[in-house]
Protein backbone atom coordinates (compact mmCIF):
# COMPACT_ATOMS: atom_id res chain seq x y z
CA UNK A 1 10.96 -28.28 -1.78
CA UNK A 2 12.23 -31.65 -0.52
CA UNK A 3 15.92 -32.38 1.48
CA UNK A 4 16.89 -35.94 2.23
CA UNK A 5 19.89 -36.61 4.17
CA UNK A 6 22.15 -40.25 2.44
CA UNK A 7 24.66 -42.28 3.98
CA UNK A 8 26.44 -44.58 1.44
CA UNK A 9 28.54 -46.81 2.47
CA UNK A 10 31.12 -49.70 0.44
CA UNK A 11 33.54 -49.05 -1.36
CA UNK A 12 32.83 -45.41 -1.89
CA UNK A 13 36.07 -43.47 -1.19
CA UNK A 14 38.82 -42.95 -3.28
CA UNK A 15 37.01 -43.98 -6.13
CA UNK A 16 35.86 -39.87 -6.94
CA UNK A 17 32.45 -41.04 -5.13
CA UNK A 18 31.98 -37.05 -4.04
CA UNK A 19 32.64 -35.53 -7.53
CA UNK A 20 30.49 -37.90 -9.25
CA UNK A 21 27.44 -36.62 -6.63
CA UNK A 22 28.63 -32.82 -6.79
CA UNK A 23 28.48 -33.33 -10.64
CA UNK A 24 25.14 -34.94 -11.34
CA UNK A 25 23.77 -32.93 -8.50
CA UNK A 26 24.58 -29.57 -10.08
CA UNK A 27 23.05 -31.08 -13.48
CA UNK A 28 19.92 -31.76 -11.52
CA UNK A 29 19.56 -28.20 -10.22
CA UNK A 30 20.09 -29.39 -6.21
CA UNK A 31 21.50 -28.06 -3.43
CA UNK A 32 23.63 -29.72 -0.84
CA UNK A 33 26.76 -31.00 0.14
CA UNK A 34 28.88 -33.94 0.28
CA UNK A 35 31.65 -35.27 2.43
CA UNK A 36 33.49 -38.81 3.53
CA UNK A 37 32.72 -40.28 6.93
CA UNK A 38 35.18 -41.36 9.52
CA UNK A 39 33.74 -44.99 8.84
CA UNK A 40 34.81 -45.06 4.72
CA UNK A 41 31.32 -43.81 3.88
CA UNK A 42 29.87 -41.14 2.10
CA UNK A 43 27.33 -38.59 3.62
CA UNK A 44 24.93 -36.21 1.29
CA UNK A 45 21.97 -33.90 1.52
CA UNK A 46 20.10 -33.09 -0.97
CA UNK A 47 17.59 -30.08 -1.25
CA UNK A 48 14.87 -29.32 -4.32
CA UNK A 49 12.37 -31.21 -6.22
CA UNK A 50 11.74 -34.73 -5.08
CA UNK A 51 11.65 -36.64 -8.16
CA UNK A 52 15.11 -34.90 -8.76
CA UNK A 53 16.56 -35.91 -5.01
CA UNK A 54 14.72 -39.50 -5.95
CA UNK A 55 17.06 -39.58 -9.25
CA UNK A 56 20.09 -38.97 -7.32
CA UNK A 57 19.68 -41.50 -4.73
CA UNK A 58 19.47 -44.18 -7.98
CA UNK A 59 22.33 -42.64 -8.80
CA UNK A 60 23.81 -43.12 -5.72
CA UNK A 61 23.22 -46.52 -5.45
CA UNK A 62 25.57 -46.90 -8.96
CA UNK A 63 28.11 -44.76 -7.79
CA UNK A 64 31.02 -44.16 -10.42
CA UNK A 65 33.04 -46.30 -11.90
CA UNK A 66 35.24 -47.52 -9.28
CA UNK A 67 32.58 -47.79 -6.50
CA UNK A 68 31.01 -50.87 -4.80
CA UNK A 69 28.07 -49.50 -3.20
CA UNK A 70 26.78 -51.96 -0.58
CA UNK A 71 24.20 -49.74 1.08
CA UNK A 72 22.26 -46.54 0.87
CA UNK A 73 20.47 -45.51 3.69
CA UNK A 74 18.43 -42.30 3.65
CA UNK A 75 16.05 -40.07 5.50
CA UNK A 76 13.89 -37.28 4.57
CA UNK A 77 14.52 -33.73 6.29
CA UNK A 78 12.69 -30.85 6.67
CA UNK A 79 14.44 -28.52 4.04
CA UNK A 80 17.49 -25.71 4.84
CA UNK A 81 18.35 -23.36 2.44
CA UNK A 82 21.48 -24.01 0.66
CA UNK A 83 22.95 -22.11 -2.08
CA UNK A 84 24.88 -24.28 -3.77
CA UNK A 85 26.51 -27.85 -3.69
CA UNK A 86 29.21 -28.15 -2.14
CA UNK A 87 31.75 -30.62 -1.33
CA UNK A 88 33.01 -30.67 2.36
């Protein structure tokens, strides 16, 4: 079990940036969250297999449709135990 912790930032809000994570998140099988940052960002953690949490972070770096995604900045975490995604 991996966790890495994501900060996204361009033009990542208000463009459904946090759905599109919760979404291919779930369809990955990790746990998490999601929320926007006081800065226009995007923050994420995501728990479970690391080839999975490596997936997501190329995802990530697309984004959605709308989204400019200038930077993705990440970490690796020693893993909680979530439940569930969730967006906060």
């Amino acid at each position: 079990m991996f966790q890495s912790h994501l900060f996204i930032s361009g033009i990542v809000q208000g463009v459904s940036f946090r759905f599109f994570i919760k979404s291919n998140a779930k369809k990955l099988g990790l746990t998490g969250w999601v929320r926007n940052t006081e800065d226009e960002g995007v923050e994420a953690v995501f728990c479970g297999e690391k080839k999975k949490i490596e997936e997501m972070i190329s995802l990530c770096r697309k984004g959605p449709f709308l989204a400019i995604v200038k930077h993705v900045g990440f970490d690796w975490e020693e893993p909680e135990n979530f439940q569930d995604f969730t967006i906060r």
